[in-house]
C-alpha atoms as a PDB file:
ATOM      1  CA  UNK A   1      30.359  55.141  30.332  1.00  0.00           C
ATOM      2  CA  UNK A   2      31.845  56.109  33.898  1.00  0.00           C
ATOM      3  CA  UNK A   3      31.975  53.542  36.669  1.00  0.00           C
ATOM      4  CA  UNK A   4      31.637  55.347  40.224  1.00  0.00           C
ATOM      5  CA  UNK A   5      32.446  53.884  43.722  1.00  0.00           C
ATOM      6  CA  UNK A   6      30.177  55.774  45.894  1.00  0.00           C
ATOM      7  CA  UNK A   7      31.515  59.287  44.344  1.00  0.00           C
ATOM      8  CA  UNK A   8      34.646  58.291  43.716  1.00  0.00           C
ATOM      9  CA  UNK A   9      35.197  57.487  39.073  1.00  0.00           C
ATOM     10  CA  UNK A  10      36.803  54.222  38.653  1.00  0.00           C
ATOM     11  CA  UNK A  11      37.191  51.551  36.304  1.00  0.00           C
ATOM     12  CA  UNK A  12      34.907  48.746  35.845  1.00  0.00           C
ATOM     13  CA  UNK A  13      37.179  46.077  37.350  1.00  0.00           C
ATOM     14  CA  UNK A  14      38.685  48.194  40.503  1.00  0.00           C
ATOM     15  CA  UNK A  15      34.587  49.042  41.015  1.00  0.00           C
ATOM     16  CA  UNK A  16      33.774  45.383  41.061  1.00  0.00           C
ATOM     17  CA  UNK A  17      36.933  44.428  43.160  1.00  0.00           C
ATOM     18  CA  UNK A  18      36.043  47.340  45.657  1.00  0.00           C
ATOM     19  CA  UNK A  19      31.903  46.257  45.990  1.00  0.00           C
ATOM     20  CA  UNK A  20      33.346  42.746  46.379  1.00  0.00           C
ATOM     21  CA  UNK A  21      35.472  43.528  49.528  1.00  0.00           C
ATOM     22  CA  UNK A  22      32.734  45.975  51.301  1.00  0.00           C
ATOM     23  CA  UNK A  23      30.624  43.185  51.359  1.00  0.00           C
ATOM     24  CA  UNK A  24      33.412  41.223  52.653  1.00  0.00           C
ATOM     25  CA  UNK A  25      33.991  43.378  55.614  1.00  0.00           C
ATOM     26  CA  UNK A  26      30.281  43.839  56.381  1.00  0.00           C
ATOM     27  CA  UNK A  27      28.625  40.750  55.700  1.00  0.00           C
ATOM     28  CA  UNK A  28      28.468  39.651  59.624  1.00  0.00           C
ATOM     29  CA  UNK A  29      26.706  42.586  60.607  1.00  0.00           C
ATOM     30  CA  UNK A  30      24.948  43.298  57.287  1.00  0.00           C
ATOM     31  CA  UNK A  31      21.179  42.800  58.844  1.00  0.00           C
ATOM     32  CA  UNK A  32      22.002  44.062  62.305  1.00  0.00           C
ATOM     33  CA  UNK A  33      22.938  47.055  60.735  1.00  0.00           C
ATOM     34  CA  UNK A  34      19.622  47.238  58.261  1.00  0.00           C
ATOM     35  CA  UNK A  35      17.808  47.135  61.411  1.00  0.00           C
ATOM     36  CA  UNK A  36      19.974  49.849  62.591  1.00  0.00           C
ATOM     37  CA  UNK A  37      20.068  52.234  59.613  1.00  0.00           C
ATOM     38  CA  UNK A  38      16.087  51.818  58.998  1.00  0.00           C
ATOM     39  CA  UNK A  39      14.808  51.796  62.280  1.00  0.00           C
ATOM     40  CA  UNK A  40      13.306  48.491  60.807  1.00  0.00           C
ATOM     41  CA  UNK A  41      11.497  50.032  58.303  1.00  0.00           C
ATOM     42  CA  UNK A  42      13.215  47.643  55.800  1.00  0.00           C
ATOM     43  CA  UNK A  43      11.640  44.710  57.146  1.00  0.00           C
ATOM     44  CA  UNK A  44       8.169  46.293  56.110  1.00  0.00           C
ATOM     45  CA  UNK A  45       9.712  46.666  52.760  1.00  0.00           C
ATOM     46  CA  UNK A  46      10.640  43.774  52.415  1.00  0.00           C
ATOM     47  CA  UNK A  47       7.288  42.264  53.348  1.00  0.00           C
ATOM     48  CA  UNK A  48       5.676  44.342  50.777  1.00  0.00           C
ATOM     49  CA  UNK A  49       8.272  43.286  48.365  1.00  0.00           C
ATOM     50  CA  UNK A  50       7.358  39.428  48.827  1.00  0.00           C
ATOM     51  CA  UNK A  51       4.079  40.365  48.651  1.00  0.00           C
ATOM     52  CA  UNK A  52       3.940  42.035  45.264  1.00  0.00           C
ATOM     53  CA  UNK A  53       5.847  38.718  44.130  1.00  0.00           C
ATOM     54  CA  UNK A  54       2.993  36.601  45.418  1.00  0.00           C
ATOM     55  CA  UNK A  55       4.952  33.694  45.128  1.00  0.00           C
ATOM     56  CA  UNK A  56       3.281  30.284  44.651  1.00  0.00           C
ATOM     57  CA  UNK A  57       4.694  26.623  45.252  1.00  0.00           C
ATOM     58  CA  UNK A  58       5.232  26.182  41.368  1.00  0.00           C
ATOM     59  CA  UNK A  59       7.412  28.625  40.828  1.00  0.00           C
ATOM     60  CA  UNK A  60      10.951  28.446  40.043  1.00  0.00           C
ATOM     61  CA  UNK A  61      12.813  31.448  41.469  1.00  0.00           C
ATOM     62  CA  UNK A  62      15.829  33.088  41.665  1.00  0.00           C
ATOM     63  CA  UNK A  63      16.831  35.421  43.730  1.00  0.00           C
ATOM     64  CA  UNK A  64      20.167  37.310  43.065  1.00  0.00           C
ATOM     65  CA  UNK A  65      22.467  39.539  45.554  1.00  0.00           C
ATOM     66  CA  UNK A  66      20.501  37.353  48.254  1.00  0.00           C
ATOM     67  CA  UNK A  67      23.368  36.159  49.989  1.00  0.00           C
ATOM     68  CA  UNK A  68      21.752  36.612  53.564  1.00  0.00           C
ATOM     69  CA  UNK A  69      18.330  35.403  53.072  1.00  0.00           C
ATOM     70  CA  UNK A  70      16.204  37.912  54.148  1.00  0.00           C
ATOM     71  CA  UNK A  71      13.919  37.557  50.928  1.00  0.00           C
ATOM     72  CA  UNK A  72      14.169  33.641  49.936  1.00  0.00           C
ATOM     73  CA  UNK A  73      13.493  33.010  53.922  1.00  0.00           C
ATOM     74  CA  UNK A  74      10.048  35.277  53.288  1.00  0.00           C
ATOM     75  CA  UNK A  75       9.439  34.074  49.699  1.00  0.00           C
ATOM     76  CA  UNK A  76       9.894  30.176  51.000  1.00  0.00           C
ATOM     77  CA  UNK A  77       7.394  30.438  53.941  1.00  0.00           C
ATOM     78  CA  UNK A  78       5.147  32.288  51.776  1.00  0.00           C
ATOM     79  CA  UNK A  79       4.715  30.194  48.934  1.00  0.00           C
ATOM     80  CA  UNK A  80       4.705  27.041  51.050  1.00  0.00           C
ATOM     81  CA  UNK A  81       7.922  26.130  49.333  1.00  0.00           C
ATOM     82  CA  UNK A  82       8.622  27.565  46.379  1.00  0.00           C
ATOM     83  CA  UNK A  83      11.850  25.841  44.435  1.00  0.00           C
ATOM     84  CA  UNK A  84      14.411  29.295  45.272  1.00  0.00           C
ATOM     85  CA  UNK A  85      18.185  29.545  43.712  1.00  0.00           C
ATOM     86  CA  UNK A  86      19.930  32.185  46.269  1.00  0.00           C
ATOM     87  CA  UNK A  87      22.935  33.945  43.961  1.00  0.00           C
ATOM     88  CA  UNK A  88      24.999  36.094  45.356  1.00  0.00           C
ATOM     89  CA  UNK A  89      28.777  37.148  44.166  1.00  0.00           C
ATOM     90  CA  UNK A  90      30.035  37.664  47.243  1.00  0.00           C
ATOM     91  CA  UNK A  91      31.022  33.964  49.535  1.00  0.00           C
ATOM     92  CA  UNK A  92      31.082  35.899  53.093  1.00  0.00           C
ATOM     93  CA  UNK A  93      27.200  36.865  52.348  1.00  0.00           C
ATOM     94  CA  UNK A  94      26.241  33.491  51.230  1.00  0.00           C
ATOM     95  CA  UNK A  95      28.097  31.658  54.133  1.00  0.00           C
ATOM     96  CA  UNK A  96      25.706  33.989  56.489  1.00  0.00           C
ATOM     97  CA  UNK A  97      23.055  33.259  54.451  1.00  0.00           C
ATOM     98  CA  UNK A  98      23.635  29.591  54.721  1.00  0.00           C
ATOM     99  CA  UNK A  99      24.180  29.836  58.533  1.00  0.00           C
ATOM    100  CA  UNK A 100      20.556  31.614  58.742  1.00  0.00           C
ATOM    101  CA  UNK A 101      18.922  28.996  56.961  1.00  0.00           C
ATOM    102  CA  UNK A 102      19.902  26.659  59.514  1.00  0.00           C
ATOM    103  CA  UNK A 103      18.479  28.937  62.462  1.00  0.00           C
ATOM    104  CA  UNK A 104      15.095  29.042  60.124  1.00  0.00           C
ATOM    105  CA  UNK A 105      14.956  25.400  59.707  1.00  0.00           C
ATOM    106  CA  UNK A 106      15.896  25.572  55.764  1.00  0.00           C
ATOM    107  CA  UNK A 107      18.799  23.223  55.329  1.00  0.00           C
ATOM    108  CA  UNK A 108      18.571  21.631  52.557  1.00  0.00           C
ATOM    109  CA  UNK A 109      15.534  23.598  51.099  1.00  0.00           C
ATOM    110  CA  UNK A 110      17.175  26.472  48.826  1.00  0.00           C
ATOM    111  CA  UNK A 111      19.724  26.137  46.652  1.00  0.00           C
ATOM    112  CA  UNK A 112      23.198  28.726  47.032  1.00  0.00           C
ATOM    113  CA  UNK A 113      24.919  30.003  44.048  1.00  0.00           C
ATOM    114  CA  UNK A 114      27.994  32.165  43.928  1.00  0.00           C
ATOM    115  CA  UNK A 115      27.428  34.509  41.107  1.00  0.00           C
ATOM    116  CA  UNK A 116      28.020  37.584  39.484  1.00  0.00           C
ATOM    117  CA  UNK A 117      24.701  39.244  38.125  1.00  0.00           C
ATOM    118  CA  UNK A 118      26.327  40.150  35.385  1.00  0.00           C
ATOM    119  CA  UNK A 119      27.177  36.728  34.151  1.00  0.00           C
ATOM    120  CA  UNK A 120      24.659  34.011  35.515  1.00  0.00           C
ATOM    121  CA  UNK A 121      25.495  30.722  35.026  1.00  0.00           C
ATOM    122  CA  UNK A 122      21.887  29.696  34.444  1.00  0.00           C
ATOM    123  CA  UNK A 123      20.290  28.647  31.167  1.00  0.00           C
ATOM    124  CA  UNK A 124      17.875  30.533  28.845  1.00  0.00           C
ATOM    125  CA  UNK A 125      14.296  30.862  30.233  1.00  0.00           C
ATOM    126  CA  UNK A 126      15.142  29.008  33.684  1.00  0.00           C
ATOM    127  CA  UNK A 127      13.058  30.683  35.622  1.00  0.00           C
ATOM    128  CA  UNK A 128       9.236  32.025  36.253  1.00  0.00           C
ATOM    129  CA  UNK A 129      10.394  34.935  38.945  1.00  0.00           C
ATOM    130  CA  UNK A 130      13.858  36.770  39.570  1.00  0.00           C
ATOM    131  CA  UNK A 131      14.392  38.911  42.612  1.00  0.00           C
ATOM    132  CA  UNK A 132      16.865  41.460  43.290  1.00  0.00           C
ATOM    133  CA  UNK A 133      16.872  43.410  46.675  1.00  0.00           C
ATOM    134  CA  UNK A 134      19.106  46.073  47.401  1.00  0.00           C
ATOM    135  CA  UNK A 135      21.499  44.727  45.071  1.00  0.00           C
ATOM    136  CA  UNK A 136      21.071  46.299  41.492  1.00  0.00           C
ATOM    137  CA  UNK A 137      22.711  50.051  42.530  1.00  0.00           C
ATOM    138  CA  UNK A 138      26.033  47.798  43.701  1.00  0.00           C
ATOM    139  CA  UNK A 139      26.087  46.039  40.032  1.00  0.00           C
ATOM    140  CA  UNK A 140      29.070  47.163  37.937  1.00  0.00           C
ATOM    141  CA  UNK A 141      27.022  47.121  34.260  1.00  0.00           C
ATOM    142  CA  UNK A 142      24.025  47.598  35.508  1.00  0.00           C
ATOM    143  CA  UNK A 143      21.961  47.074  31.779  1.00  0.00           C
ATOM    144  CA  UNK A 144      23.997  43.924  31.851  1.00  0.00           C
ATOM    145  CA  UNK A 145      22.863  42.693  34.616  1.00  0.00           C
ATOM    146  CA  UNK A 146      18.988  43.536  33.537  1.00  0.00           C
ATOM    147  CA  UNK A 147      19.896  41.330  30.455  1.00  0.00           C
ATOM    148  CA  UNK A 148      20.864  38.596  32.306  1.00  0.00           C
ATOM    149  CA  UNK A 149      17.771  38.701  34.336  1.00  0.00           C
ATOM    150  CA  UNK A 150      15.603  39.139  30.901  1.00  0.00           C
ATOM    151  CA  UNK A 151      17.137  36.274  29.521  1.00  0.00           C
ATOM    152  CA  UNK A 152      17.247  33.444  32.343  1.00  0.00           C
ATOM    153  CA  UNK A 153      13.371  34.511  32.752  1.00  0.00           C
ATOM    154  CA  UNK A 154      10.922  32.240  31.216  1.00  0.00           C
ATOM    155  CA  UNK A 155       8.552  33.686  28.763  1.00  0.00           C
ATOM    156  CA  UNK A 156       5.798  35.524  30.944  1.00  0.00           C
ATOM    157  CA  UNK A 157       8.362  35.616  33.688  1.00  0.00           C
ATOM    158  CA  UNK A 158       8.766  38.258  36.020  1.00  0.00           C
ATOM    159  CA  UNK A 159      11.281  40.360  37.217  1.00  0.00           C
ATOM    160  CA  UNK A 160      10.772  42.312  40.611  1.00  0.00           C
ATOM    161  CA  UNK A 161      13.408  44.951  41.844  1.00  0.00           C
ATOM    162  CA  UNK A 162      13.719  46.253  45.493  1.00  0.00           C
ATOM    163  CA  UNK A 163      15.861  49.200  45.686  1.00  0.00           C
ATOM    164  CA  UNK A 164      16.288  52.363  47.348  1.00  0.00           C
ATOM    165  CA  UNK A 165      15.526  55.520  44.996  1.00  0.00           C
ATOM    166  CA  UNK A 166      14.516  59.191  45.496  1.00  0.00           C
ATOM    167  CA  UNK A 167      12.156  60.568  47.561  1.00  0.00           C
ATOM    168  CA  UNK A 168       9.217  62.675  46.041  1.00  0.00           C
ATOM    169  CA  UNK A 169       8.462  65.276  48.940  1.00  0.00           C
ATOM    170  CA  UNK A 170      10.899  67.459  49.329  1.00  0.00           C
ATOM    171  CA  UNK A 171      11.055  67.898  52.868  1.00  0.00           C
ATOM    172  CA  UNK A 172      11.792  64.561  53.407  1.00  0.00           C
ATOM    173  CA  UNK A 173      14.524  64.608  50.678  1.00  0.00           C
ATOM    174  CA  UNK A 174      16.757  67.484  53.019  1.00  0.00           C
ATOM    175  CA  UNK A 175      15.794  64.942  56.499  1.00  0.00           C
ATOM    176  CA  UNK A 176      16.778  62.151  54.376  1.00  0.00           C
ATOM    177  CA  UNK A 177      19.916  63.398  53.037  1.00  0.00           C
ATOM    178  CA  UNK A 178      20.891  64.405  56.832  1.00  0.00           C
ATOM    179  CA  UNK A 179      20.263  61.327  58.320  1.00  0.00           C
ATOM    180  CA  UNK A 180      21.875  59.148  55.379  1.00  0.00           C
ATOM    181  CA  UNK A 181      25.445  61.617  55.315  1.00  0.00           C
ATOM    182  CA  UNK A 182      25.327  62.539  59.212  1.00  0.00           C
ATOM    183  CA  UNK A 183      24.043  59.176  61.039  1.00  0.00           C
ATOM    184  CA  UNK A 184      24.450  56.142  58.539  1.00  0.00           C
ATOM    185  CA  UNK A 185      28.141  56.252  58.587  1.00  0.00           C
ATOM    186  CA  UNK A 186      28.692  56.825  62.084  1.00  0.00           C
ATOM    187  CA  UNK A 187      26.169  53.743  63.059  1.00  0.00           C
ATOM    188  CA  UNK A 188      28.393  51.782  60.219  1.00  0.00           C
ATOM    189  CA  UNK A 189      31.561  53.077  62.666  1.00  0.00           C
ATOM    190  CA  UNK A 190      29.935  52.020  65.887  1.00  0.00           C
ATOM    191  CA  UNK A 191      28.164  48.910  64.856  1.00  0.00           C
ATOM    192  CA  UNK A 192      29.994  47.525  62.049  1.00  0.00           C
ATOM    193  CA  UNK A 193      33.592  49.040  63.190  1.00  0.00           C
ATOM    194  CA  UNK A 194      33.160  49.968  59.262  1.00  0.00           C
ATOM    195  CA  UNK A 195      32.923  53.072  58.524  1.00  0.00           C
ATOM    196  CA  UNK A 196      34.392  53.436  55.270  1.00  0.00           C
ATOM    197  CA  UNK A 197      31.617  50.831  53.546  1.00  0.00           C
ATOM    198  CA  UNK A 198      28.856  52.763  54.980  1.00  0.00           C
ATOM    199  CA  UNK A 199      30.068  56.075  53.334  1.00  0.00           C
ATOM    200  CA  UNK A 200      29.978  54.158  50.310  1.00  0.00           C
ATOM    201  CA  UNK A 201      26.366  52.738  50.783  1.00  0.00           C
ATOM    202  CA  UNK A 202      24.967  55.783  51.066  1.00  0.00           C
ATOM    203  CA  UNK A 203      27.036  57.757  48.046  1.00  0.00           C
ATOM    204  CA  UNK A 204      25.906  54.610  45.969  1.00  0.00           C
ATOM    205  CA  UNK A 205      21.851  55.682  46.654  1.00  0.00           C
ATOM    206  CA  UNK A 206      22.708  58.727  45.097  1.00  0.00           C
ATOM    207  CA  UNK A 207      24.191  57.170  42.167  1.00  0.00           C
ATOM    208  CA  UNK A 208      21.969  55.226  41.272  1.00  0.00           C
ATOM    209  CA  UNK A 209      18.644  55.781  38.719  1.00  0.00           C
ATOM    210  CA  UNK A 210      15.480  57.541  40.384  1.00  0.00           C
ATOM    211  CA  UNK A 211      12.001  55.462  39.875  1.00  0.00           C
ATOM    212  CA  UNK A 212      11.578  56.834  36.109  1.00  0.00           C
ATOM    213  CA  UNK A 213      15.308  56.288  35.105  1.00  0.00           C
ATOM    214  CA  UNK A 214      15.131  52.614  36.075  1.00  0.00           C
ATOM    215  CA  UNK A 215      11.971  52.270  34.274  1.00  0.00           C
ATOM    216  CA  UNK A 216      13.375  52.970  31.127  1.00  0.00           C
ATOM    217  CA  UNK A 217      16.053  51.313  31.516  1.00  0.00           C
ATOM    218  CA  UNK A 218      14.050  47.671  32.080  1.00  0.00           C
ATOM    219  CA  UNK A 219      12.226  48.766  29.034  1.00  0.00           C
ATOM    220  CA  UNK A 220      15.611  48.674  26.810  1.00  0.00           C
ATOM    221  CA  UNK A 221      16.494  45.737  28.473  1.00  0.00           C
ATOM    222  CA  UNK A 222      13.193  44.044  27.105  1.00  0.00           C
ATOM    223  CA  UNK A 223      10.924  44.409  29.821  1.00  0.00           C
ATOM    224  CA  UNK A 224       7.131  44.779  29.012  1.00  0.00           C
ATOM    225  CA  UNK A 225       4.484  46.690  31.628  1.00  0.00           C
ATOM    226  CA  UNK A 226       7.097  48.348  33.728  1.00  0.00           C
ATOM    227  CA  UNK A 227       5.591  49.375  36.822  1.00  0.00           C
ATOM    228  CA  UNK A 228       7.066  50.925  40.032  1.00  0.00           C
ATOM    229  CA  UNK A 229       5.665  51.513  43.382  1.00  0.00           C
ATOM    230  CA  UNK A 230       7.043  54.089  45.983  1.00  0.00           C
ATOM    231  CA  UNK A 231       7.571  52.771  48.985  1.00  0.00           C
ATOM    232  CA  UNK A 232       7.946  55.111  52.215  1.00  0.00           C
ATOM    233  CA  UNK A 233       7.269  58.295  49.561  1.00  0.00           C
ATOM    234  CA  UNK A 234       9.842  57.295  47.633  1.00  0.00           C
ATOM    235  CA  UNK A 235      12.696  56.234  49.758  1.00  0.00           C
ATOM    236  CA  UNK A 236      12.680  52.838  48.389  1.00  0.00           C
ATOM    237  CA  UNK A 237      10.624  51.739  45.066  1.00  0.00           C
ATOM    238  CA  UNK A 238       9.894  48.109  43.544  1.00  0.00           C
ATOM    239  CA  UNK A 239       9.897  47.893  40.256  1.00  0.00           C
ATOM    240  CA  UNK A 240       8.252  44.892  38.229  1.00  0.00           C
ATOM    241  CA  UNK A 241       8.754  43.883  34.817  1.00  0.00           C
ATOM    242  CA  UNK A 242       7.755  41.031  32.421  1.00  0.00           C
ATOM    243  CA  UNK A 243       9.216  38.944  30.083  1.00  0.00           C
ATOM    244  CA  UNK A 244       6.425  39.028  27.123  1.00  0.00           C
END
């Protein structure tokens, strides 16, 4: 199977390598330029996101390509401190990540792993919830990585997916696709000095599976009642699978 950077074929390593060092260049202006690129609509997303998890105290989560925060910080305050392994592959992510639990008053209350998705270093059925946010369309293997999740889950665990997808009115698909080639990049330039990475973040969108694609794909990974909801008509989706 083809490996694609943005647009570009490559192979598996050099696509890994190359995901690796965008997050590199952009990980101290990663949520400035969310804010940016969404008009803060990923914020609401995210909320949504956490609350689909409802996460509870008991739980053991983890939560992979997390390296900022943005979704243990709202998963911690909402369970009322829920025991939360952040994974991420890329060190520059997690030492922001780290730095922002400080500001949040978290030291010491989530656990940091640097990991690659496709290869956690976690035992069988570890955990009752894994999260993945904007981080499954940058995975090399991505069926590899939905293993992995499937089989660090505990029986009857859960595994919720935030990620953008494809829009279902197609009005909004031609605005969308504007906006994304025309404006993301050039914010990425002015913001981020970057403008390179943000070419590639918004090729990648269009790489990756639409709603129904990724559905079947949880299913072959071993996923029972596969659900997804469209978020913002489709711009973004969670998906939601369980370990039976």
């Amino acid at each position: 199977m083809p490996h694609f950077f943005g647009y570009q074929e490559v192979d598996a390593t050099e696509k890994t390598a190359r995901v690796r060092d965008v997050f590199s260049k952009v990980a101290g202006k990663y949520d400035v330029m969310n804010d940016f690129m969404s008009v803060g609509v990923h914020r609401l997303w995210k909320r949504q996101f956490v609350r689909r998890i409802n996460p509870r105290a008991a739980h053991k989560i983890l939560d992979v390509a997390g390296g900022t925060g943005d979704i243990s910080f709202l998963v911690y305050d909402t369970s009322g401190g829920a025991d939360i392994t952040v994974s991420d592959i890329n060190p520059e992510m997690l030492q922001v990540g780290q730095a922002r639990a400080a500001d949040h008053g978290l030291v010491g209350k989530l656990r940091w792993a640097e990991a690659n998705a496709e290869t956690l270093p976690f035992e069988d059925n570890s955990f009752d919830i894994y999260t993945i946010a904007f981080g499954l369309r940058n995975v090399t293997h991505i069926d590899q990585a939905l293993r992995e999740a499937f089989r660090v889950l505990k029986p009857g665990g859960k595994f919720y997916c935030l990620e953008f997808s494809k829009p279902v009115i197609a009005p909004l698909r031609k605005f969308y696709d504007a906006y994304s080639f025309n404006v993301i990049p050039k914010l990425g330039e002015i913001v981020a000095k970057d403008r390179d990475s943000y070419q590639y973040l918004v090729e990648s969108i269009r790489q990756f599976p639409h709603q129904q694609g990724l559905k079947i794909r949880l299913e072959d990974a071993g996923f029972k009642n596969v659900t997804f909801e469209n978020l913002s008509a489709g711009i973004a989706a969670i998906h939601c699978g369980v370990k039976i």
